[in-house]
C-alpha atoms as a PDB file:
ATOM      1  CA  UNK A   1       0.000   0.000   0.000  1.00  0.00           C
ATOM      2  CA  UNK A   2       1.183   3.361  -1.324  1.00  0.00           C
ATOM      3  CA  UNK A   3       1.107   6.359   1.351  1.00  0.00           C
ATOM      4  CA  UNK A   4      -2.160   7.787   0.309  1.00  0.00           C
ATOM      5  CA  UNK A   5      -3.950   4.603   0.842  1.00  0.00           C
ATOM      6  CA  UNK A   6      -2.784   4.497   4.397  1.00  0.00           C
ATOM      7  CA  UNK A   7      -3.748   7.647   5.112  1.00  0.00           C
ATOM      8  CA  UNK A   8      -6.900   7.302   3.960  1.00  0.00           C
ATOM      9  CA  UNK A   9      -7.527   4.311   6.240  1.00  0.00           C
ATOM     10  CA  UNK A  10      -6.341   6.522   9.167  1.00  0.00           C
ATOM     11  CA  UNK A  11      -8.647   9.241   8.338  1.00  0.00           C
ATOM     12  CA  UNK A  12     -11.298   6.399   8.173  1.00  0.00           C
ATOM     13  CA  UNK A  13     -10.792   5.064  11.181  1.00  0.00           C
ATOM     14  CA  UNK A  14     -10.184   8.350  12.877  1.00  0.00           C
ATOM     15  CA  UNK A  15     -13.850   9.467  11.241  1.00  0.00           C
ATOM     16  CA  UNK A  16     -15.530   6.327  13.084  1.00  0.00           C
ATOM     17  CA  UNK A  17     -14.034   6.924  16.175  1.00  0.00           C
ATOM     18  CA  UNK A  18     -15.220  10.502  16.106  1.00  0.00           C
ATOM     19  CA  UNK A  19     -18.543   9.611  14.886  1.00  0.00           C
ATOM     20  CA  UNK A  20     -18.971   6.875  17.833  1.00  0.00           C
ATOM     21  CA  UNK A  21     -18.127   9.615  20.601  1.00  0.00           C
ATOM     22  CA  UNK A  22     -20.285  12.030  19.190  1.00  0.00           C
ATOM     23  CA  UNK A  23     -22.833   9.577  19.217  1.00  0.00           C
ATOM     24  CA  UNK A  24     -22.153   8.419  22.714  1.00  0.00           C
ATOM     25  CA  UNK A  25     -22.253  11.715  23.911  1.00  0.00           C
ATOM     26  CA  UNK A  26     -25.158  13.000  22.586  1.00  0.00           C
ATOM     27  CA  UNK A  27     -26.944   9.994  24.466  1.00  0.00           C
ATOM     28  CA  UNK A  28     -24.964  11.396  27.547  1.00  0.00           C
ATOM     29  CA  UNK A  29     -26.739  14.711  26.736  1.00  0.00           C
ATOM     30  CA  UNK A  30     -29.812  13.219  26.531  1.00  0.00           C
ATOM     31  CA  UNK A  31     -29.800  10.831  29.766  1.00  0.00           C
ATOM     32  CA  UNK A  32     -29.094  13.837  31.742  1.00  0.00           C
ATOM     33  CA  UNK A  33     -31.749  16.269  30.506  1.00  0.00           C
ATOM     34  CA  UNK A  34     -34.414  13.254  30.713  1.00  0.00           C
ATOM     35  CA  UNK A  35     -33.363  12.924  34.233  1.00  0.00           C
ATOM     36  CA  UNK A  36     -33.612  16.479  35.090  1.00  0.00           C
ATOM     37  CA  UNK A  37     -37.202  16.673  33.405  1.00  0.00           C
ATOM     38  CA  UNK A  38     -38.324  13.947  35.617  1.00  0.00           C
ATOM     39  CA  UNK A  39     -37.282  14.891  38.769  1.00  0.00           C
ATOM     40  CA  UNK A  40     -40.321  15.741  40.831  1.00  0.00           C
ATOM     41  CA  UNK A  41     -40.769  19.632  42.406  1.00  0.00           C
ATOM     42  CA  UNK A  42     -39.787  19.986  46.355  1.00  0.00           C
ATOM     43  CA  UNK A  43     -43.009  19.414  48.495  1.00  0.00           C
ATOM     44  CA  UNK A  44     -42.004  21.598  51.061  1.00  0.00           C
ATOM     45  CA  UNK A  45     -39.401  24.721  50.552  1.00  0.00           C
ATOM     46  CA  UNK A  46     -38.686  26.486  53.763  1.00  0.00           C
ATOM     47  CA  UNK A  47     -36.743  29.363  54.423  1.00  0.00           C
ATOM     48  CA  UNK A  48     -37.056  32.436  57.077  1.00  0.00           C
ATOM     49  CA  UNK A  49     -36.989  35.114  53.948  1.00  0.00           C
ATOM     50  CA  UNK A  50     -38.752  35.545  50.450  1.00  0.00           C
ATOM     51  CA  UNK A  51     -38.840  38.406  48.550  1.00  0.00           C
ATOM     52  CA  UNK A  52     -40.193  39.541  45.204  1.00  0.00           C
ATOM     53  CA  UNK A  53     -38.046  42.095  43.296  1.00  0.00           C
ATOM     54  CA  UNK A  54     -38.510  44.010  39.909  1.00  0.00           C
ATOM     55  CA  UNK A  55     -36.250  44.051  37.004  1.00  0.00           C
ATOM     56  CA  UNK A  56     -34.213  46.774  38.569  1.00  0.00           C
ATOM     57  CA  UNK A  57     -33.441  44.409  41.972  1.00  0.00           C
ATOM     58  CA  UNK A  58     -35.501  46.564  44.446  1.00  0.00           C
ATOM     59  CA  UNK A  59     -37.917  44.732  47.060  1.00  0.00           C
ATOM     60  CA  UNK A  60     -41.494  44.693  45.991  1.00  0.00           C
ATOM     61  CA  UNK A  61     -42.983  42.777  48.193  1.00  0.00           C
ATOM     62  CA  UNK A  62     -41.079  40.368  51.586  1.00  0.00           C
ATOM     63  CA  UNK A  63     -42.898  37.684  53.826  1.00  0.00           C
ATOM     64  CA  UNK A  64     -40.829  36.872  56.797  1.00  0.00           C
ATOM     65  CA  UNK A  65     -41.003  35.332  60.044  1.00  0.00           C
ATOM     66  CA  UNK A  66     -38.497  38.197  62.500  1.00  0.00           C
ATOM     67  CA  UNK A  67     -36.408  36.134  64.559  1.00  0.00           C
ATOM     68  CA  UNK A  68     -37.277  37.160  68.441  1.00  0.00           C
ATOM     69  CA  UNK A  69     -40.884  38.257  67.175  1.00  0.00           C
ATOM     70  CA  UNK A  70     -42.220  34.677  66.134  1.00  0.00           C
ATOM     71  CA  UNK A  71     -45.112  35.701  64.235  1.00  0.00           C
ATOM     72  CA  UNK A  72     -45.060  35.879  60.032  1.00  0.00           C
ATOM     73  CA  UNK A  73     -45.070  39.046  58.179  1.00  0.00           C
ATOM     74  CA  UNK A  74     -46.442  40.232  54.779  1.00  0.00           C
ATOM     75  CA  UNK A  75     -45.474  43.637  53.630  1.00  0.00           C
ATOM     76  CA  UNK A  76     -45.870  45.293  49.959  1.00  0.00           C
ATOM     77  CA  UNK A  77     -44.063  48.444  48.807  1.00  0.00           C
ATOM     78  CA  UNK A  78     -45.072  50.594  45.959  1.00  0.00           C
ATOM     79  CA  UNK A  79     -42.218  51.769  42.875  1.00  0.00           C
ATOM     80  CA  UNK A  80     -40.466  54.494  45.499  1.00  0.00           C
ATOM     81  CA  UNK A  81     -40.028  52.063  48.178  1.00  0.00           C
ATOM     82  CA  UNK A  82     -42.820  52.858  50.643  1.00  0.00           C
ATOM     83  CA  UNK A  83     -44.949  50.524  52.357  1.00  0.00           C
ATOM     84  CA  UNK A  84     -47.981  50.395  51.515  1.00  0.00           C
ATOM     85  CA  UNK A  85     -49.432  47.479  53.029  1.00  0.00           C
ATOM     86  CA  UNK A  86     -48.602  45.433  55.924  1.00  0.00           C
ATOM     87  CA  UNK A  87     -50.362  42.129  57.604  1.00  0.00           C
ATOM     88  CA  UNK A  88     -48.546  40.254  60.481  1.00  0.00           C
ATOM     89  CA  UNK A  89     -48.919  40.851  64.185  1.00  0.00           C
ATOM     90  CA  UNK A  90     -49.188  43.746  66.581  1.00  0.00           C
ATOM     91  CA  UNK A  91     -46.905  44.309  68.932  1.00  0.00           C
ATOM     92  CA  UNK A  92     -49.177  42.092  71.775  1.00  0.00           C
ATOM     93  CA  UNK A  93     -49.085  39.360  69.074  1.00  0.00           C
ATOM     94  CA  UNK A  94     -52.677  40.198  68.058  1.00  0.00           C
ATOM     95  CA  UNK A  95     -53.389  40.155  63.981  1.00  0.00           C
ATOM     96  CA  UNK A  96     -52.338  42.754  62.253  1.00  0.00           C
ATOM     97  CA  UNK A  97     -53.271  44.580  58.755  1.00  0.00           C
ATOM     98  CA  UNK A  98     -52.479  47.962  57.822  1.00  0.00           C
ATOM     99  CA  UNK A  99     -53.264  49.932  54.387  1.00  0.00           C
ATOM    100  CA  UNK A 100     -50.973  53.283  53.795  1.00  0.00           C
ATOM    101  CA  UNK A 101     -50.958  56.172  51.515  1.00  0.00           C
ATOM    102  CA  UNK A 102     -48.244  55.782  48.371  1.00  0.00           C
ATOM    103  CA  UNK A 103     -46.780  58.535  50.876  1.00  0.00           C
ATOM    104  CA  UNK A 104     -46.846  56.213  53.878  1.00  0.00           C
ATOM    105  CA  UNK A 105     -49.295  57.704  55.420  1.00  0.00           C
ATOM    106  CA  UNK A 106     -51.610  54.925  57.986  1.00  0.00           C
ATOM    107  CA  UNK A 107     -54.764  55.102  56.534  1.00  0.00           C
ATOM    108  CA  UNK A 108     -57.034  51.767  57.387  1.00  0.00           C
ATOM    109  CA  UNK A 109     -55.473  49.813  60.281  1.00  0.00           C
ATOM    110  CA  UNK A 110     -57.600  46.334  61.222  1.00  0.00           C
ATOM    111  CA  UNK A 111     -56.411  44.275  64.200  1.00  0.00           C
ATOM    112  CA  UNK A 112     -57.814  41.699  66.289  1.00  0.00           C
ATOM    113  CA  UNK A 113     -57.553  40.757  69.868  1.00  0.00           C
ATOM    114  CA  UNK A 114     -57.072  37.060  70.904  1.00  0.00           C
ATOM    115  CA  UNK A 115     -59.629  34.628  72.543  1.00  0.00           C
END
């Protein structure tokens, strides 16, 4: 066999070998993103902090539980950054909802007294 021969069975050869690891890693590719499609949601997630935040990264809305105070906390701000709603506890532990002005400004408060 003349050189050209030879290299031509090298470059078929290589061309299989290429072709089988493509091959073999597309089914790699594809094992992994079936797996990740059928992995079930959490039931549960838990954490002491969420908040939503707009496109520019400032806090829209936070539900917390305050370490010390016990009780969980919803609070809303409007596009300046005021509060403008609140529902959690009073400070005796009773419920808690407040509605406020785009300002600030307190204008319905509800609250309840426990039994």
């Amino acid at each position: 066999m003349n050189t050209i021969e030879l290299r031509v069975l090298r470059l078929e050869r290589d061309c299989r070998v290429y072709r089988t690891l493509f091959v073999l890693a597309g089914l790699m590719l594809l094992a992994l993103l079936s797996y990740g499609a059928v992995k079930p949601p959490p039931e549960v997630i838990r954490a002491s902090r969420f908040e939503a935040v707009d496109k520019q990264g400032r806090v829209r809305a936070v539900m917390a539980s305050f370490p010390g105070h016990g009780d969980g906390v919803f609070r809303a701000y409007n596009r300046g950054g005021v509060e403008v709603f609140y529902a959690g506890s009073s400070g005796p532990g009773d419920g808690r909802v407040e509605v406020k002005t785009r300002k600030g400004k307190l204008t319905v408060v509800i609250s309840g007294k426990r039994k």
